[in-house]
N, C-alpha and C. Protein backbone atom coordinates (compact mmCIF):
# COMPACT_ATOMS: atom_id res chain seq x y z
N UNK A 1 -95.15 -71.94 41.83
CA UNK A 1 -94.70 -71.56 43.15
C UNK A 1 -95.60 -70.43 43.64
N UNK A 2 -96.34 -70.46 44.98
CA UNK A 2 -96.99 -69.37 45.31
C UNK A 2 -96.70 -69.22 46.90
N UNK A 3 -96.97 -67.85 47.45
CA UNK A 3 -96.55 -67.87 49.03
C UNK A 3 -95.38 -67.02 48.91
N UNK A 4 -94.86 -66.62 50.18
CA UNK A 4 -93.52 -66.35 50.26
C UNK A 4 -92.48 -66.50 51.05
N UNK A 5 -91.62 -66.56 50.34
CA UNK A 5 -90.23 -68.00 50.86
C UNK A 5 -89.19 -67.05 51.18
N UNK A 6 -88.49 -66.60 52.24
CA UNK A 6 -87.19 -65.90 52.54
C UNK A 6 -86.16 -66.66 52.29
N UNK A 7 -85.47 -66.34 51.22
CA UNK A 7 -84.12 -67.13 51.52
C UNK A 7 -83.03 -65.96 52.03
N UNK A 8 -81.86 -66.28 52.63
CA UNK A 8 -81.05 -65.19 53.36
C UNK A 8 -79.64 -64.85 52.34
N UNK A 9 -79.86 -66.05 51.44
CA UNK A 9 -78.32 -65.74 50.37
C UNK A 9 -79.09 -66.67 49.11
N UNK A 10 -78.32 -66.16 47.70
CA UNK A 10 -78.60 -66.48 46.58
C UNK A 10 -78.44 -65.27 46.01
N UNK A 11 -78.71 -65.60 44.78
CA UNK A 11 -78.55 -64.31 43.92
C UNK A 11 -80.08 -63.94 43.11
N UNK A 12 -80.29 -62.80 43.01
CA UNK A 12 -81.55 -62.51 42.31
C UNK A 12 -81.98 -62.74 41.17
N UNK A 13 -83.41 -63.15 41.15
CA UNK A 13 -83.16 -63.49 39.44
C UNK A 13 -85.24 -63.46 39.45
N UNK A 14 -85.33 -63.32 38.56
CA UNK A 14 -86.56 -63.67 38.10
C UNK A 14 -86.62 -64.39 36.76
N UNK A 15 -88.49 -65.53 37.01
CA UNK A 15 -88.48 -66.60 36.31
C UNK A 15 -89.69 -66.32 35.85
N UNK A 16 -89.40 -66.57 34.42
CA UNK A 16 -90.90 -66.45 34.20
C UNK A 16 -91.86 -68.01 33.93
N UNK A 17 -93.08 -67.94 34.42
CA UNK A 17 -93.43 -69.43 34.39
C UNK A 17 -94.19 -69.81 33.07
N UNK A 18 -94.93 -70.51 32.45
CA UNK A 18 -95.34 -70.88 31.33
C UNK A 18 -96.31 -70.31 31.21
N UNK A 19 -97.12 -69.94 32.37
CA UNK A 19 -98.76 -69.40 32.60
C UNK A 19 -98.34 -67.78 32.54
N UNK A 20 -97.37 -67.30 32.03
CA UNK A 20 -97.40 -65.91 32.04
C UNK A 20 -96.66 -65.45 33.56
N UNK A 21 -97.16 -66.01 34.69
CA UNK A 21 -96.55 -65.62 35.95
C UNK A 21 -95.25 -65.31 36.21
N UNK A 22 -95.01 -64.58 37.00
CA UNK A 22 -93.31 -64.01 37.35
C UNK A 22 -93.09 -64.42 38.70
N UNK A 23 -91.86 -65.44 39.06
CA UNK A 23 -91.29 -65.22 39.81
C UNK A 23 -90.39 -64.18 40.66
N UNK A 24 -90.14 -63.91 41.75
CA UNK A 24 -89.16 -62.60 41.81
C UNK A 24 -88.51 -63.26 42.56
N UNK A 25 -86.78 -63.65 42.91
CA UNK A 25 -86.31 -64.17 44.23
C UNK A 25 -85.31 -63.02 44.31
N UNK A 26 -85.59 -62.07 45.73
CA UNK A 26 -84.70 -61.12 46.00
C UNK A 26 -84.43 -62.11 47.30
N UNK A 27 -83.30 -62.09 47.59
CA UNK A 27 -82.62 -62.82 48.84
C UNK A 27 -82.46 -61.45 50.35
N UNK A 28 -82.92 -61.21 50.70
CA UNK A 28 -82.87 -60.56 51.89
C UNK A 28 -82.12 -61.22 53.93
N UNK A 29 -82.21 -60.14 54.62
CA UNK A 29 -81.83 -60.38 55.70
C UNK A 29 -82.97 -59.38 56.73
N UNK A 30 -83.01 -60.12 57.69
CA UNK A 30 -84.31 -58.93 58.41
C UNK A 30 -83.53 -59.21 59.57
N UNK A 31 -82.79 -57.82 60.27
CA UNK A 31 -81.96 -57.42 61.56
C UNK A 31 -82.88 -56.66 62.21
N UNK A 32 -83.03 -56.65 63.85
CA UNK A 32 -83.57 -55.50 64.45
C UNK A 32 -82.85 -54.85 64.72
N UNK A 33 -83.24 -53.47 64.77
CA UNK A 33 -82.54 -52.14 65.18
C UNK A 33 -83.12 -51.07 65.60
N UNK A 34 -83.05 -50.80 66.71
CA UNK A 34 -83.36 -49.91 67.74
C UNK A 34 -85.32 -50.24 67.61
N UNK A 35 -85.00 -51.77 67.79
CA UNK A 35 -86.80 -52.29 68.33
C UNK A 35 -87.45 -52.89 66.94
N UNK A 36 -87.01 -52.14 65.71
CA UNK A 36 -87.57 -51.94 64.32
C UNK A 36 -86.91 -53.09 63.46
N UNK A 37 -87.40 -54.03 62.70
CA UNK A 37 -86.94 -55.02 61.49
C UNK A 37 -86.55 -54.10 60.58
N UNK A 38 -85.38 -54.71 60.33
CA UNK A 38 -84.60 -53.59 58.87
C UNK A 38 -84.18 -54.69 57.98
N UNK A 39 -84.36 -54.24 56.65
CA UNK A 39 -84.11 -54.99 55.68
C UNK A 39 -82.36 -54.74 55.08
N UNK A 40 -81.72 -56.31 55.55
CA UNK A 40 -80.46 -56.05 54.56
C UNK A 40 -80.48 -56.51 53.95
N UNK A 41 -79.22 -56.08 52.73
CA UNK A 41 -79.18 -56.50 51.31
C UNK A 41 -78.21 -57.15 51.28
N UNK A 42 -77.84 -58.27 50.54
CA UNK A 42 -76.90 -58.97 50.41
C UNK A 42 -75.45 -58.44 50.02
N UNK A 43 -75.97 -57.15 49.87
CA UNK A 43 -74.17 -56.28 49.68
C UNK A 43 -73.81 -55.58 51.21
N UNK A 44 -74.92 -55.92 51.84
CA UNK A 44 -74.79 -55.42 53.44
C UNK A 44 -75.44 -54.33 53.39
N UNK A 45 -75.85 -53.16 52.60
CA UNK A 45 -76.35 -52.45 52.50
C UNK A 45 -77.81 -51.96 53.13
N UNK A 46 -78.14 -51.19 53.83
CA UNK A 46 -79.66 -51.48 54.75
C UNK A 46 -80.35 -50.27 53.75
N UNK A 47 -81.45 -50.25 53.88
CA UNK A 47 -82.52 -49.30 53.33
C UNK A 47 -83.12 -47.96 54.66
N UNK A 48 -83.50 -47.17 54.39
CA UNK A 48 -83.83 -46.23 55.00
C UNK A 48 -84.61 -46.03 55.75
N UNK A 49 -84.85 -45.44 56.71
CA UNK A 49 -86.04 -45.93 57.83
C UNK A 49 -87.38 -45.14 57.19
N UNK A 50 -88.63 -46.09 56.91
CA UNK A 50 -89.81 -45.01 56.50
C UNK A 50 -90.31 -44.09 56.99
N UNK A 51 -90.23 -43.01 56.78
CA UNK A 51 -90.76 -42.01 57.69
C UNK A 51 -91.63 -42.54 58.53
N UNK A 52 -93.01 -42.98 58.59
CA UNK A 52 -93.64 -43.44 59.97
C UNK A 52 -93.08 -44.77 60.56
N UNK A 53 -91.64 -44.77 60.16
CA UNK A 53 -91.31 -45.85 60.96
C UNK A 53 -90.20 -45.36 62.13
N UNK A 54 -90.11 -43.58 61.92
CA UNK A 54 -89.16 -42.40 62.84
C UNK A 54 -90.28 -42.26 64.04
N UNK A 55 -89.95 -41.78 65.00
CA UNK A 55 -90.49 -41.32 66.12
C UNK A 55 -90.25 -40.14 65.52
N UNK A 56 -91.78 -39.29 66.03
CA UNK A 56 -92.49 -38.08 65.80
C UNK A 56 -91.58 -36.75 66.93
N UNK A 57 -91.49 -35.72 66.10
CA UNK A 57 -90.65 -35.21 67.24
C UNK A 57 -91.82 -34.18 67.80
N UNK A 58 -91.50 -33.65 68.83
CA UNK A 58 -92.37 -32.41 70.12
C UNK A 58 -93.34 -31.57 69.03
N UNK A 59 -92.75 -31.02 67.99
CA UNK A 59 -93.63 -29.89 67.25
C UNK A 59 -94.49 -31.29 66.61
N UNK A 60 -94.52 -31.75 65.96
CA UNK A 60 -95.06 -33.17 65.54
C UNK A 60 -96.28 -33.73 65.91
N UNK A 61 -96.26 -34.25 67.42
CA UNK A 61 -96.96 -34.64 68.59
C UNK A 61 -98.09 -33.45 68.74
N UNK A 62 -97.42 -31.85 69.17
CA UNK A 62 -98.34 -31.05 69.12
C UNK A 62 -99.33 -31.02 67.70
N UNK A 63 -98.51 -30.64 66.78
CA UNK A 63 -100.04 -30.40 65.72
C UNK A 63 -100.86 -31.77 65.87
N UNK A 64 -100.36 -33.35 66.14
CA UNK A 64 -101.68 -33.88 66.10
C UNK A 64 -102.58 -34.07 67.43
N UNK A 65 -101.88 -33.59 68.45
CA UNK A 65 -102.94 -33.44 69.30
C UNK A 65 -103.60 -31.97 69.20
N UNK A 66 -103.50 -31.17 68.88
CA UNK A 66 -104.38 -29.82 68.25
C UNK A 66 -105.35 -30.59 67.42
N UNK A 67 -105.00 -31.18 66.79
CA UNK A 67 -106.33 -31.60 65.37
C UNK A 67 -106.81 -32.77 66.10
N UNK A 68 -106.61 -33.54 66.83
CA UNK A 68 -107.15 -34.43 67.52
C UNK A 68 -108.20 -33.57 68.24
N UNK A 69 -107.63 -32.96 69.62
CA UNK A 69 -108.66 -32.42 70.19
C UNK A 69 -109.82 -31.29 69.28
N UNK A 70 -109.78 -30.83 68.16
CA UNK A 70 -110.12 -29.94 67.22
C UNK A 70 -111.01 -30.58 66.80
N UNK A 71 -111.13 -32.40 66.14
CA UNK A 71 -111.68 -33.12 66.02
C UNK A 71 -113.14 -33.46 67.17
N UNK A 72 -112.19 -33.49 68.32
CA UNK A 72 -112.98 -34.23 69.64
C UNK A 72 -114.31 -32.76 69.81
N UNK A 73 -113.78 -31.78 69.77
CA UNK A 73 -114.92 -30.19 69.64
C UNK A 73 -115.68 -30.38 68.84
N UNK A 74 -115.31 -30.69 66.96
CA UNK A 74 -116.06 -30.65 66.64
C UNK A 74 -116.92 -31.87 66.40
N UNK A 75 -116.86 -33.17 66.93
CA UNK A 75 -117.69 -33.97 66.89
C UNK A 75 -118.69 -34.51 67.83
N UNK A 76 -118.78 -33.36 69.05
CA UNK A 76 -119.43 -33.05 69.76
C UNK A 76 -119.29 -33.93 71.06
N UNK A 77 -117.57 -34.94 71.04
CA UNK A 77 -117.58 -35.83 72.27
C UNK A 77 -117.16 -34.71 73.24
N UNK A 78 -116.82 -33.75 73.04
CA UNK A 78 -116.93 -32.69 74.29
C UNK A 78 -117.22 -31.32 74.29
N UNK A 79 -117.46 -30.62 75.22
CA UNK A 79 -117.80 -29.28 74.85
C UNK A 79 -117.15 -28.01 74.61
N UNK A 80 -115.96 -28.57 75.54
CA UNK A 80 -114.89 -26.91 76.13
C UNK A 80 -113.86 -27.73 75.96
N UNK A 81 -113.16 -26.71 76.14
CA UNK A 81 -111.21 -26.75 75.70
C UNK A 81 -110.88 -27.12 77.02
N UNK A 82 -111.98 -26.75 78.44
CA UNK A 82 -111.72 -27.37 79.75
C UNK A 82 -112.18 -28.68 80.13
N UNK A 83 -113.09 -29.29 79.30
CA UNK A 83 -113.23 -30.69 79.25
C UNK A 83 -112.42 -31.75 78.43
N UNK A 84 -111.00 -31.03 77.70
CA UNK A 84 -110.61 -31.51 76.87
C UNK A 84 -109.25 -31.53 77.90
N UNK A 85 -109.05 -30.57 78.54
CA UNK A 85 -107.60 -30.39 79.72
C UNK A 85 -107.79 -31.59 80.98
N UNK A 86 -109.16 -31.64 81.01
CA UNK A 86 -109.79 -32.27 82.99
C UNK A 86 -109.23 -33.74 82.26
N UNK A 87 -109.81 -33.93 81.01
CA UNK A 87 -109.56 -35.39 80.90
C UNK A 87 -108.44 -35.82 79.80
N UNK A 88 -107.48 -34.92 79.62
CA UNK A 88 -106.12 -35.68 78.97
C UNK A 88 -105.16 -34.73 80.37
N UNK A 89 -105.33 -34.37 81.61
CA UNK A 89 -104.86 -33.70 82.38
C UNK A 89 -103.51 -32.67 82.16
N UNK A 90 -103.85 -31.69 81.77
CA UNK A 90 -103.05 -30.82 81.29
C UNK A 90 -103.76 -29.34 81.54
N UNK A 91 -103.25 -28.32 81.56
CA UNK A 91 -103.41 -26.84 81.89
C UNK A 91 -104.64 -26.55 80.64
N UNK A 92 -105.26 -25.35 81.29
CA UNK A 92 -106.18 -24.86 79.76
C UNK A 92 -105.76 -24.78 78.84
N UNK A 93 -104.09 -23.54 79.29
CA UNK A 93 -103.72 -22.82 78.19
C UNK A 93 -103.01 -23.77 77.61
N UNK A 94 -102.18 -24.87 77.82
CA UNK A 94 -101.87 -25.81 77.16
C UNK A 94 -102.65 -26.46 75.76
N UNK A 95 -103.93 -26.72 76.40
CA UNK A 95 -104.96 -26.94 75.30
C UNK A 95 -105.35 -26.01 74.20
N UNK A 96 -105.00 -24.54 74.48
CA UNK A 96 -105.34 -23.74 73.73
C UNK A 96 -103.94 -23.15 72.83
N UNK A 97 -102.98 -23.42 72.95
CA UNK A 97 -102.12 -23.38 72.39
C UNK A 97 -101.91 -24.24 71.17
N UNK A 98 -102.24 -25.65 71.45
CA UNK A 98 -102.05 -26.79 70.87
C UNK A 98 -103.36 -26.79 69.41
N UNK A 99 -104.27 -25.99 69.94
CA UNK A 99 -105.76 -25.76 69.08
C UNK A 99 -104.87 -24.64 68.40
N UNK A 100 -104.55 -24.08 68.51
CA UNK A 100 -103.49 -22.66 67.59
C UNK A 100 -103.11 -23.38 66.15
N UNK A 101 -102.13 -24.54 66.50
CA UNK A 101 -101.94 -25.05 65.28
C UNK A 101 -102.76 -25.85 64.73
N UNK A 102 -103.70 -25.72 65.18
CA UNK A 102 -104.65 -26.18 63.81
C UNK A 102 -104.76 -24.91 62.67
N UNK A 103 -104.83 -23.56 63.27
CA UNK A 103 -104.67 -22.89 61.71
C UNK A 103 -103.75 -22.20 61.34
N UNK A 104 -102.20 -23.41 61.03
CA UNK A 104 -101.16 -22.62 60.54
C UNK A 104 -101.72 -23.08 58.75
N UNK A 105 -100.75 -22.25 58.09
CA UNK A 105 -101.09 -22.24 56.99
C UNK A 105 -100.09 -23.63 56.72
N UNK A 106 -100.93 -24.33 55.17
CA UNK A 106 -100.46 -25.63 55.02
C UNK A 106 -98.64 -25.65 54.96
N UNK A 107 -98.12 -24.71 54.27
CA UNK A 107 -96.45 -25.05 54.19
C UNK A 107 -96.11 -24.61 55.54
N UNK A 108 -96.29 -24.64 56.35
CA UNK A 108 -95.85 -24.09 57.46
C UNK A 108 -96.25 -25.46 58.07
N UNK A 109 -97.04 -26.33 58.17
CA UNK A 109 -97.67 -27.72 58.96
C UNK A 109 -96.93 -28.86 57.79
N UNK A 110 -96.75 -28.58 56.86
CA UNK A 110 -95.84 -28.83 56.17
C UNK A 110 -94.07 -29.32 56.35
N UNK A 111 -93.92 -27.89 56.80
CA UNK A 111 -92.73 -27.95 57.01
C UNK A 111 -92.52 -28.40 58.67
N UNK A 112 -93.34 -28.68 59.41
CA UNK A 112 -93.51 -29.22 60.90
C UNK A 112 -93.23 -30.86 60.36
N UNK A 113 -94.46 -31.78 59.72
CA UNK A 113 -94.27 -32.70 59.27
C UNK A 113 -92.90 -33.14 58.89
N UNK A 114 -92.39 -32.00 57.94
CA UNK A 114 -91.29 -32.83 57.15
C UNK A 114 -90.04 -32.80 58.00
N UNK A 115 -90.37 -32.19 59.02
CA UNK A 115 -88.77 -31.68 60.23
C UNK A 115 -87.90 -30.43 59.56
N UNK A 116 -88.73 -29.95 58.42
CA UNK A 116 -87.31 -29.02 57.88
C UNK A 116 -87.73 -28.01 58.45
N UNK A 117 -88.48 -26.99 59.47
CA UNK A 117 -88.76 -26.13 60.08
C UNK A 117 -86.99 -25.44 60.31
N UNK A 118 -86.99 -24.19 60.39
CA UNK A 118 -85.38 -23.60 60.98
C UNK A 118 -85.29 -24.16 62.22
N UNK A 119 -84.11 -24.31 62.89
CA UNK A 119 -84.03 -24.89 63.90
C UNK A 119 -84.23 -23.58 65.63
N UNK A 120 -84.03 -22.77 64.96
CA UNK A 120 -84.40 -21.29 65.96
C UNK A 120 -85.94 -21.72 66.66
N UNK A 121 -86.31 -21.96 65.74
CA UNK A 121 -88.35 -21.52 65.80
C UNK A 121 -88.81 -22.73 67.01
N UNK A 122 -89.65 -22.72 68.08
CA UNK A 122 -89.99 -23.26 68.73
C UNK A 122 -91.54 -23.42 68.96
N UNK A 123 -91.73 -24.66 69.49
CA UNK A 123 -93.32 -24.71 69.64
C UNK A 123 -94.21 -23.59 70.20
N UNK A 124 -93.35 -23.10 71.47
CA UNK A 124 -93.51 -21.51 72.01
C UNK A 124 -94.08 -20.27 70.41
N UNK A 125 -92.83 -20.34 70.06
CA UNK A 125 -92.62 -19.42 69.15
C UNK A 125 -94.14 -19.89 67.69
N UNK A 126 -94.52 -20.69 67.22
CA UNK A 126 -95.41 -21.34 66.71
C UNK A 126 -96.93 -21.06 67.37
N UNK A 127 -97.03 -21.46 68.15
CA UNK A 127 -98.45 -21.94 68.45
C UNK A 127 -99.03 -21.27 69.54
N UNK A 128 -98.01 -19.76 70.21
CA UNK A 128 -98.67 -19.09 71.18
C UNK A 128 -99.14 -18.06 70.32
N UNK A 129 -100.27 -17.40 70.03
CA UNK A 129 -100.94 -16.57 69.07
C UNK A 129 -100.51 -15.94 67.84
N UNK A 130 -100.99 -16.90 67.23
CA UNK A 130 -100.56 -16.94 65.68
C UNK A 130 -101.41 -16.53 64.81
N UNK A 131 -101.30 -15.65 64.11
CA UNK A 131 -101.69 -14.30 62.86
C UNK A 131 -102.98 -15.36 62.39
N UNK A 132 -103.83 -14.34 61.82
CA UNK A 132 -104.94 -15.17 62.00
C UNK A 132 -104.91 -15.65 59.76
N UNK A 133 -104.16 -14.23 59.24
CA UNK A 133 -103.75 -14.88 57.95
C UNK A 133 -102.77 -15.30 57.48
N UNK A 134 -102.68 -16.39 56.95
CA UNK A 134 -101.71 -17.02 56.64
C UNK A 134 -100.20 -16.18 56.35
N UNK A 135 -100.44 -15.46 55.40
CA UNK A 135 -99.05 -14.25 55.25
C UNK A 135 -98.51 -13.71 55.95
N UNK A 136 -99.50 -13.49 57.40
CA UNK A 136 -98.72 -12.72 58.05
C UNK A 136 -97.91 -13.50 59.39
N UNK A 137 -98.68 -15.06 59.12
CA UNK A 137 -97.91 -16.27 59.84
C UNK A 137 -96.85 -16.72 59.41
N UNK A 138 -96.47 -16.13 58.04
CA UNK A 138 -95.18 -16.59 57.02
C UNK A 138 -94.34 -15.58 57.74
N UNK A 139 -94.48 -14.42 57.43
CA UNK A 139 -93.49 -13.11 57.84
C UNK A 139 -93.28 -13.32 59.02
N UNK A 140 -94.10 -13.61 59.90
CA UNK A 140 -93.60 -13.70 61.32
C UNK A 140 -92.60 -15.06 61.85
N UNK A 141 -92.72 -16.17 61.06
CA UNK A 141 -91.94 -17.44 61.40
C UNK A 141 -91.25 -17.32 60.14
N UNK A 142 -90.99 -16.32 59.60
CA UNK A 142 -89.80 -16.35 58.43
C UNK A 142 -89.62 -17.06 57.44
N UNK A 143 -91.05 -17.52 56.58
CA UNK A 143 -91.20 -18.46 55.46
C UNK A 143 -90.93 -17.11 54.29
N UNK A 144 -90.75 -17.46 53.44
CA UNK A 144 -90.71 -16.63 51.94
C UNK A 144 -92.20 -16.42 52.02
N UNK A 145 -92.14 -14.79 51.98
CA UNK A 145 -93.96 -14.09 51.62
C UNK A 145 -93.31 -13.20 50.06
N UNK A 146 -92.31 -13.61 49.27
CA UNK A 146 -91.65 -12.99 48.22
C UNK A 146 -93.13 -13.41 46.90
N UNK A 147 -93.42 -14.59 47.29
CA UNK A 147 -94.49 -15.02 46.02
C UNK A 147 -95.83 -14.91 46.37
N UNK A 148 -96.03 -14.40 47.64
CA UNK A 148 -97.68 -13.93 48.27
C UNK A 148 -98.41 -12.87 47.45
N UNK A 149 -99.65 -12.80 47.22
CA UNK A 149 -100.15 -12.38 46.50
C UNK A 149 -101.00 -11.83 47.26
């Protein structure tokens, strides 16, 4: 048997074939939900949404357009932070804010990624002039500087 075959009910089992090969028959269900295919399980049970399968939230969006445009500077498709505003149309300082987080320190872009940031702290609060060393970007957005060296 080769390819793959959905069945929607049965019970699971694997076979092993003479040539060494393994069958696997997991019986699944594929529902959409909110746009997205989700996998159910025959106990009804659904699985978890993959992280890049979440919409990115506001702090999120910003760090990758900072490293995007950070990118676009340094690969010489433009020159200024004002050729980078004229043509994604947005304010200077907008652009220059957004270039800020490119140098937060990694647990801090870290903790943007993973959503566990405190919920107080704002993109404002982040990415309008931020300490140029890392430690003193911890103390100021309230990460543990207890193990800084």
């Amino acid at each position: 048997m080769s390819g793959l075959h959905i069945h929607k009910n049965g019970i699971p089992e694997v076979i092993e074939l003479s040539d060494g090969r393994l069958t696997v028959s997991v019986p699944i269900q594929f529902k959409r939900r909110a746009g997205r295919k989700q996998i159910t399980l025959p106990n009804g049970e659904t699985g978890e949404p993959r992280p890049w399968g979440v919409a990115p939230n506001a702090l999120q969006l910003a760090l990758a357009r900072g490293h995007r445009w950070l990118a676009m500077l340094e690969s010489g498709q433009v020159s200024s932070l004002r050729e980078i505003a004229a043509r994604e149309g947005v304010d200077n300082s907008y652009v220059s804010r957004m270039m800020n987080l490119t140098v937060l320190a990694p647990d801090i872009v870290e903790a943007i990624l993973d959503d566990t940031l405190p919920d107080h702290l704002t993109l404002f609060d982040i990415a309008v002039d931020p300490q140029a060393l890392w430690k003193e970007q911890r103390y100021r957005l309230g990460f543990n500087v207890l193990n800084e060296k």
